[in-house]
Protein backbone atom coordinates (compact mmCIF):
# COMPACT_ATOMS: atom_id res chain seq x y z
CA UNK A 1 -22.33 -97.60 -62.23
CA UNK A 2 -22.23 -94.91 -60.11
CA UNK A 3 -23.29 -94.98 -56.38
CA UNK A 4 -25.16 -92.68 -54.44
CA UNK A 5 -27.27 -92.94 -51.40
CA UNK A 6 -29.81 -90.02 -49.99
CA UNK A 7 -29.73 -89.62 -45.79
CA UNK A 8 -32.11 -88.15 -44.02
CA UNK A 9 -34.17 -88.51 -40.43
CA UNK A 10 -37.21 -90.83 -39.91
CA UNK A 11 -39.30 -88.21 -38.45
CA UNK A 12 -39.48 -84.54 -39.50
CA UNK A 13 -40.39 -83.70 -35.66
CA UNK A 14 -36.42 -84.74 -35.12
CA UNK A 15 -33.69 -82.24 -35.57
CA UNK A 16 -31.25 -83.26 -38.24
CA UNK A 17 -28.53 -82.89 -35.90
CA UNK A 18 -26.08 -85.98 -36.82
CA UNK A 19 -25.72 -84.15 -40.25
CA UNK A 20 -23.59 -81.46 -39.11
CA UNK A 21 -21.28 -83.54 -37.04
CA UNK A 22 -20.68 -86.07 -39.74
CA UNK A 23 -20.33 -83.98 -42.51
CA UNK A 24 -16.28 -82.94 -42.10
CA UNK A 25 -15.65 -86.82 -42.00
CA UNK A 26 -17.89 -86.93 -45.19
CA UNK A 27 -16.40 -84.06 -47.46
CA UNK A 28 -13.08 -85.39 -46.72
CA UNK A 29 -14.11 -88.48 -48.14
CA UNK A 30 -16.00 -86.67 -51.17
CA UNK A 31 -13.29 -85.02 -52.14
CA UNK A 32 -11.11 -87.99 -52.31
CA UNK A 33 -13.42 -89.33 -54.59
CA UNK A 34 -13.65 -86.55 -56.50
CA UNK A 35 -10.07 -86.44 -56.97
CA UNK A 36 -10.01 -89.43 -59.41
CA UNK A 37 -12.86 -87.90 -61.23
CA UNK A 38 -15.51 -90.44 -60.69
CA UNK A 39 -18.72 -87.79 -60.32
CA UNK A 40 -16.71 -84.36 -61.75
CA UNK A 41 -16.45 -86.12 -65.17
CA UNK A 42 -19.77 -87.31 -65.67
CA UNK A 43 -20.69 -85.76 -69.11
CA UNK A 44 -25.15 -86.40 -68.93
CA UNK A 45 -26.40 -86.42 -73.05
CA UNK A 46 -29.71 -86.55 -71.74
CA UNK A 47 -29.41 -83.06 -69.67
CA UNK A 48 -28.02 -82.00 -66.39
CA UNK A 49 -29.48 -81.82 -62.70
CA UNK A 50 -30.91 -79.18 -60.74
CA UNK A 51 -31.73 -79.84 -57.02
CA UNK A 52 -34.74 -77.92 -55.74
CA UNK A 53 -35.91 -77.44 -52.54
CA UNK A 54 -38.51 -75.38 -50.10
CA UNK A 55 -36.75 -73.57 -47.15
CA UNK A 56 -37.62 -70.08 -45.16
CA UNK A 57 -37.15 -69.17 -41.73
CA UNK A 58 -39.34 -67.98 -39.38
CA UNK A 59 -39.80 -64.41 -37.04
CA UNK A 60 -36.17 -62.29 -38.17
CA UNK A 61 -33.23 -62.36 -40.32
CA UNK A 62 -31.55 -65.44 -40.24
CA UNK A 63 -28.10 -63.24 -40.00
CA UNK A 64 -29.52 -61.41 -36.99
CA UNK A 65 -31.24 -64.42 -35.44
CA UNK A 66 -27.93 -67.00 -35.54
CA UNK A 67 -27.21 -64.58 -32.87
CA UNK A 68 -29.80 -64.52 -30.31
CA UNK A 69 -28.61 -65.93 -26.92
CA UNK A 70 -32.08 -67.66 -26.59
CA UNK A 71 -33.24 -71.56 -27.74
CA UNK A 72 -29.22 -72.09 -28.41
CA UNK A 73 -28.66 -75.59 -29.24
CA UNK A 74 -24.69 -77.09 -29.09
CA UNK A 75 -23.50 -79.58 -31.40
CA UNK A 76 -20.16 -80.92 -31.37
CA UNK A 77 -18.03 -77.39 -30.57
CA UNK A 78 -20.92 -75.35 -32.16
CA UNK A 79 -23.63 -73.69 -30.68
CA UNK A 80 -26.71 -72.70 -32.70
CA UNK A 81 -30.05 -70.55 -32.63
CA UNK A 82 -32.90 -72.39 -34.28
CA UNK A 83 -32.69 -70.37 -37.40
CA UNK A 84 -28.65 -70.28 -37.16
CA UNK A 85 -28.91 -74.10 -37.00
CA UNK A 86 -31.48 -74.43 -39.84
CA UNK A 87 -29.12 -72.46 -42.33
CA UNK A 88 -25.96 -74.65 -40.97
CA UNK A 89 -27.95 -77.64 -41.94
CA UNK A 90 -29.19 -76.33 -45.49
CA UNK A 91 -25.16 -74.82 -45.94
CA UNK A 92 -24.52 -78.47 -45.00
CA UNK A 93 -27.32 -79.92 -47.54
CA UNK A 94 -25.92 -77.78 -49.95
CA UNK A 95 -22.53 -78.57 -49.41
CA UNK A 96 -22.57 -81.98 -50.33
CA UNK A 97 -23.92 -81.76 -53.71
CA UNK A 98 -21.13 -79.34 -54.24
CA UNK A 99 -19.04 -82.16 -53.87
CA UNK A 100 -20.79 -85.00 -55.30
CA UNK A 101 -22.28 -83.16 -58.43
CA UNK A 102 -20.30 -80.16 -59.09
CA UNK A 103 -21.94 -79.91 -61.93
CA UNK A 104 -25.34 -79.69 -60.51
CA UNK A 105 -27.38 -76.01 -59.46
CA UNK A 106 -29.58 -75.66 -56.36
CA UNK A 107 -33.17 -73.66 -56.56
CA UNK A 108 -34.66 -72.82 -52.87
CA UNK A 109 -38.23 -71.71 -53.55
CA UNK A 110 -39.15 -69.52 -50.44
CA UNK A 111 -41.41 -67.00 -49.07
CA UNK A 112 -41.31 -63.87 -50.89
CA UNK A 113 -41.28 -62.37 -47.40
CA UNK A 114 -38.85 -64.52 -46.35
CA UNK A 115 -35.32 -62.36 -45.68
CA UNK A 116 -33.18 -65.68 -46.84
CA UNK A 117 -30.07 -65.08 -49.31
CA UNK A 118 -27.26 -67.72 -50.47
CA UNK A 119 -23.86 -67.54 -52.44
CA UNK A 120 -24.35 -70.51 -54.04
CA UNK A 121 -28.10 -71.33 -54.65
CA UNK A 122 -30.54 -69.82 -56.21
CA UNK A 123 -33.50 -68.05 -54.43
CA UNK A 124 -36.90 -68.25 -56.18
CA UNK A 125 -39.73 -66.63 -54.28
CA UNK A 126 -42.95 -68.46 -54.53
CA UNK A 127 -46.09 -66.80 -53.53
CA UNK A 128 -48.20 -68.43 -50.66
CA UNK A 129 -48.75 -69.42 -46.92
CA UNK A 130 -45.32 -70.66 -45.60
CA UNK A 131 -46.31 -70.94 -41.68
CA UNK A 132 -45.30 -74.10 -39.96
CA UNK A 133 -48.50 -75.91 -39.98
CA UNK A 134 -48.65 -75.28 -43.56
CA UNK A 135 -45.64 -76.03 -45.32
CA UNK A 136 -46.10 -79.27 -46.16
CA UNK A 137 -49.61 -78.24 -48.31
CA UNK A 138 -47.25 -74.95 -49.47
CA UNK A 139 -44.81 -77.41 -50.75
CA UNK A 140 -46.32 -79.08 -52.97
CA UNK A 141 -48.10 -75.59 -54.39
CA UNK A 142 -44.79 -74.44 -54.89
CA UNK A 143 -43.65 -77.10 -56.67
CA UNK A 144 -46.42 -77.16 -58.74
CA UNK A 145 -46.07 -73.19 -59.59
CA UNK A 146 -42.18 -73.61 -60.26
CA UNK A 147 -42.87 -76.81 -62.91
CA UNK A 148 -45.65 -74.54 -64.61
CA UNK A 149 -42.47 -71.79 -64.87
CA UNK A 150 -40.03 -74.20 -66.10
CA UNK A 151 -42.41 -75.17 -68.66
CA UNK A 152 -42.97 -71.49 -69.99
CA UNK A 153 -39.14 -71.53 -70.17
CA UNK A 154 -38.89 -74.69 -72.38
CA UNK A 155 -41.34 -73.36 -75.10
CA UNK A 156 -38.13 -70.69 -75.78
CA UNK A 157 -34.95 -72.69 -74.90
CA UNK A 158 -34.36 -76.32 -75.36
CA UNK A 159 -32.67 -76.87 -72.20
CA UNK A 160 -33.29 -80.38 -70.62
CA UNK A 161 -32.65 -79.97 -66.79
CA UNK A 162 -33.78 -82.93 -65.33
CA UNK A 163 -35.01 -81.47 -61.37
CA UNK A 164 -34.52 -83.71 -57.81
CA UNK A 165 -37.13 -82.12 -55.29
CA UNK A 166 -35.77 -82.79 -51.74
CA UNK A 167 -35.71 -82.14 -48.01
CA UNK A 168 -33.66 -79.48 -47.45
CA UNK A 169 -32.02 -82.13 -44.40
CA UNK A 170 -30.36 -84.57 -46.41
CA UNK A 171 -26.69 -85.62 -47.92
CA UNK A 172 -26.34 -86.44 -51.08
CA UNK A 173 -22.81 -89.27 -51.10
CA UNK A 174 -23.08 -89.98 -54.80
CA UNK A 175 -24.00 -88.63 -58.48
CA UNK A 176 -27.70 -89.30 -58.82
CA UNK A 177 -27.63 -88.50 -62.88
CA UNK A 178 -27.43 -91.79 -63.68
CA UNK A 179 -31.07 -92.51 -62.79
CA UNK A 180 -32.28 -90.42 -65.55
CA UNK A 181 -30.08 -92.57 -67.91
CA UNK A 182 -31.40 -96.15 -66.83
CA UNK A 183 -35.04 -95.39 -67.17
CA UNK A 184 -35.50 -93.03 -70.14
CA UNK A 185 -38.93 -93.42 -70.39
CA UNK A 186 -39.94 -92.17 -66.81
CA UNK A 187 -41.66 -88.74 -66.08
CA UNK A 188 -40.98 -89.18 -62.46
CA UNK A 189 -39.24 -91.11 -59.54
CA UNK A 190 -40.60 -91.78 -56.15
CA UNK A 191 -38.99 -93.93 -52.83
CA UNK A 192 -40.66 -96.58 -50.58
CA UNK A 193 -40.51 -98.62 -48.04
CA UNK A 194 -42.48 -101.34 -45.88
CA UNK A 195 -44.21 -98.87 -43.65
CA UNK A 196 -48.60 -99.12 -43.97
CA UNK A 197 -48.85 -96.28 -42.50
CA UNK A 198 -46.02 -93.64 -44.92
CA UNK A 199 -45.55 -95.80 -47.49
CA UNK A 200 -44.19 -93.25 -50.14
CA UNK A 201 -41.84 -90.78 -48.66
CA UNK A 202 -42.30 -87.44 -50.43
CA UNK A 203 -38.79 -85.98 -49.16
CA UNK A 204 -37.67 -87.30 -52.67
CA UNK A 205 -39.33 -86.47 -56.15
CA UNK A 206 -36.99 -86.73 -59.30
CA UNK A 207 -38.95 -85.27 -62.41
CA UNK A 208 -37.72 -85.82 -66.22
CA UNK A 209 -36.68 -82.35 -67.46
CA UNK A 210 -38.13 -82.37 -70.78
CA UNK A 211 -41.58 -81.04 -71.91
CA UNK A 212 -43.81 -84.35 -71.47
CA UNK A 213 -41.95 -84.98 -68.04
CA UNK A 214 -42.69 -82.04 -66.58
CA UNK A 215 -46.34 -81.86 -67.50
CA UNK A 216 -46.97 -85.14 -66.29
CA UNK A 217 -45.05 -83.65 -63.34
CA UNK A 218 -47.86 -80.85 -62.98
CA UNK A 219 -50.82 -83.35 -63.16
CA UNK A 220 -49.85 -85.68 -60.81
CA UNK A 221 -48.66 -82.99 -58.40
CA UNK A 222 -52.25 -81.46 -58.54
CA UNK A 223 -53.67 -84.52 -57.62
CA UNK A 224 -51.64 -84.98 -54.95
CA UNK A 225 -52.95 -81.17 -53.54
CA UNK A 226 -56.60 -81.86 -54.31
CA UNK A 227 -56.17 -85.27 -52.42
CA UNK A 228 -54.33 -83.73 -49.56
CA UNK A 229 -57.29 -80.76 -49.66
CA UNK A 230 -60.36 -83.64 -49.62
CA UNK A 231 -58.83 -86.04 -47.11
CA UNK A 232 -55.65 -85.10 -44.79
CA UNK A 233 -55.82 -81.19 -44.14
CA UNK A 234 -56.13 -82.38 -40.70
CA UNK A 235 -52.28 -84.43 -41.07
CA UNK A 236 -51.19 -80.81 -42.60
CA UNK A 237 -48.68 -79.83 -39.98
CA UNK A 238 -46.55 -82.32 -41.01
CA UNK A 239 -47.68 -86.01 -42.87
CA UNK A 240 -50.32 -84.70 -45.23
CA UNK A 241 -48.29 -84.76 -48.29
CA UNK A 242 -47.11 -88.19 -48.23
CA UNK A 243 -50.45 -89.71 -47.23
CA UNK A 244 -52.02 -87.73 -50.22
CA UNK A 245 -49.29 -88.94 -52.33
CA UNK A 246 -49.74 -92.42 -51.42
CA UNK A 247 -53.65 -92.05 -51.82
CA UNK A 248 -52.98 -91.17 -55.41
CA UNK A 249 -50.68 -93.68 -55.88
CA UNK A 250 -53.27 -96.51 -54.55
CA UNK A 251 -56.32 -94.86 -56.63
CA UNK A 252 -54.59 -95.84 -59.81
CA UNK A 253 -52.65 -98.43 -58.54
CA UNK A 254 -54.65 -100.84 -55.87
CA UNK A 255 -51.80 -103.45 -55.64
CA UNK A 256 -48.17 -101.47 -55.80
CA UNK A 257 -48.18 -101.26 -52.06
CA UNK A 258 -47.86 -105.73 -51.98
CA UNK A 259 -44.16 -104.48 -54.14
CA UNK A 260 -43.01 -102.59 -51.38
CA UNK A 261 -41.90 -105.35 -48.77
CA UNK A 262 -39.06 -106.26 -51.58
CA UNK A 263 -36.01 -103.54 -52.35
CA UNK A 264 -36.47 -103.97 -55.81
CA UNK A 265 -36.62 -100.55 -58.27
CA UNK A 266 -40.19 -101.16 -60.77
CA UNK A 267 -42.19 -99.11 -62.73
CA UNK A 268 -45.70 -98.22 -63.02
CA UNK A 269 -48.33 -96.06 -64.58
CA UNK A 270 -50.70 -93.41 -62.63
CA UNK A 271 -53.30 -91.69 -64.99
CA UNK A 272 -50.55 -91.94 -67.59
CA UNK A 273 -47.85 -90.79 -65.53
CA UNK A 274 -44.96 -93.01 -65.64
CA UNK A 275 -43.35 -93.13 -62.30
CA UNK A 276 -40.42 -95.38 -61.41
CA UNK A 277 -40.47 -96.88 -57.81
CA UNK A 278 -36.99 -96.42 -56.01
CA UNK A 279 -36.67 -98.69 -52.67
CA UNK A 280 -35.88 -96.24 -49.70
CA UNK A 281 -33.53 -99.10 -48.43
CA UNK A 282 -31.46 -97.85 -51.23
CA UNK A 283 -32.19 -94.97 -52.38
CA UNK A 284 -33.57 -92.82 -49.53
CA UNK A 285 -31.85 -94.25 -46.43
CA UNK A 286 -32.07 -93.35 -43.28
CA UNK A 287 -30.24 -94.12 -39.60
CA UNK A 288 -31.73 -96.03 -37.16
CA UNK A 289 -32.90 -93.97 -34.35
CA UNK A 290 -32.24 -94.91 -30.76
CA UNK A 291 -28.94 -95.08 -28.73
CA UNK A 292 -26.31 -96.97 -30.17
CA UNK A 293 -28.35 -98.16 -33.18
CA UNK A 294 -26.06 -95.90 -35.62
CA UNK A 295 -23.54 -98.41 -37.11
CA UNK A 296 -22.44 -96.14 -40.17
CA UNK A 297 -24.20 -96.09 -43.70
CA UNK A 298 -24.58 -99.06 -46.24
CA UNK A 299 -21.97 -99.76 -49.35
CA UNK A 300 -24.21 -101.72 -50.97
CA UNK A 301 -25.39 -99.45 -53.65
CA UNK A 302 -26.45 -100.18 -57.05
């Protein structure tokens, strides 16, 4: 079975800073793996993976801005501007899917306005309001308008391309296919953990690439705006989408959150959504914060 684990920070308000100074020791490891063909020979009947996430930078070019002298932060030998160190943590994000699913494509969907270009992703402009106290609320729009594209495109080609929404912060260690193989009858994937107050965390969204999965994939993603519209506009800046998401969740589903204090994977249905519940423990980890508290990450994946 393969083994995979998804690392990113606890709070969004952190820098993801430890990701650029682990990720040499990382790759090397990657590679090494990759060497005996564990994750490059994965052959997926069911489809292959595409990785999408929401990115842009803010005020200039991020060429031109990675070299203003001002808000320069150093990590390790490296010094960066805010937007230089932004794009050295998505080349970063990028770079280790490279080497734990070769196989695997990566969509940024980003301001039109936005000046952002990549060798090795694909940019997908998504019309709407990306400024910093709404991205969260734009995030979830453009998810919603890039699902309603990739189901125009499936009424042409029969191409199953099952999608992994992410932060644009984290490292993918593993091949994540297989989850699409042990629950076939899923439309979508979620993470928790034991926190009452972020129960869900919405840096993670896998969505079934076929027709029914990704229309599913619409619906509940429109509930999740309307809820985040009627109740946490307020929370926009930053928490608004998970505490929607877990809203919906709860509507449809008054006792799932009791299921969370366990690290157990289970299923369950929202307004005929399928959803499979993926422990965060496991699935989404992330470090301890605080001096000293970083011991290295987990084996113990399933």
């Amino acid at each position: 079975m393969a083994r995979w684990r998804i690392w990113r920070p606890r709070s969004r308000a952190v820098p993801f800073l430890s990701l650029l100074l682990l990720a040499p020791l990382v790759f090397t490891g990657l590679k090494a793996v990759n060497k005996i063909g564990l994750s490059s020979e994965r052959n997926y009947s069911r489809g292959h993976v595409t990785f999408v996430t929401v990115f842009t930078t803010y005020n200039s070019d991020p060429a031109e801005a990675s070299k203003l002298p001002s808000n320069v932060v150093t990590v390790g030998k490296h010094s960066y501007s805010k937007v230089g160190r932004s794009m050295a943590i998505l080349n970063t994000f990028i770079g280790f899917i490279q080497v734990s699913m070769p196989r695997s494509n990566v969509i940024i969907l980003t301001d039109p306005n936005s000046k952002l270009t990549h060798g090795s992703a694909v940019i997908l402009p998504i019309e709407g309001n990306y400024s910093r106290g709404n991205l969260m609320l734009q995030r979830i729009r453009s998810y919603i308008a890039f699902l309603e594209q990739r189901l125009e495109e499936l009424e042409t080609v029969e191409d199953i391309n099952h999608l992994i929404f992410t932060d644009s912060d984290i490292a993918v260690v593993t091949d994540l296919g297989h989850i699409f193989e042990m629950y076939p009858h899923c439309h979508l994937a979620l993470t928790f953990r034991n926190n009452k107050g972020q129960p869900l965390n919405s840096g993670f969204v896998a969505v079934r690439g076929t027709r029914d999965g990704i229309f599913k994939a619409i619906e509940f993603f429109k509930e999740v705006l309307e809820a985040y519209h009627l109740k946490y506009m307020e929370a926009s800046r930053m928490l608004g989408d998970q505490l929607a998401l877990a809203w919906v969740v709860k509507s449809y589903l008054p006792s799932v959150f009791s299921k969370f204090s366990t690290h157990e994977a289970f299923t369950g249905e929202v307004n005929g959504t399928s959803i499979l519940f993926l422990p965060c423990a496991v699935y989404n980890w992330t470090p301890p914060e605080g001096a000293g508290q970083f011991h290295g990450m987990p084996l113990d994946v399933k």
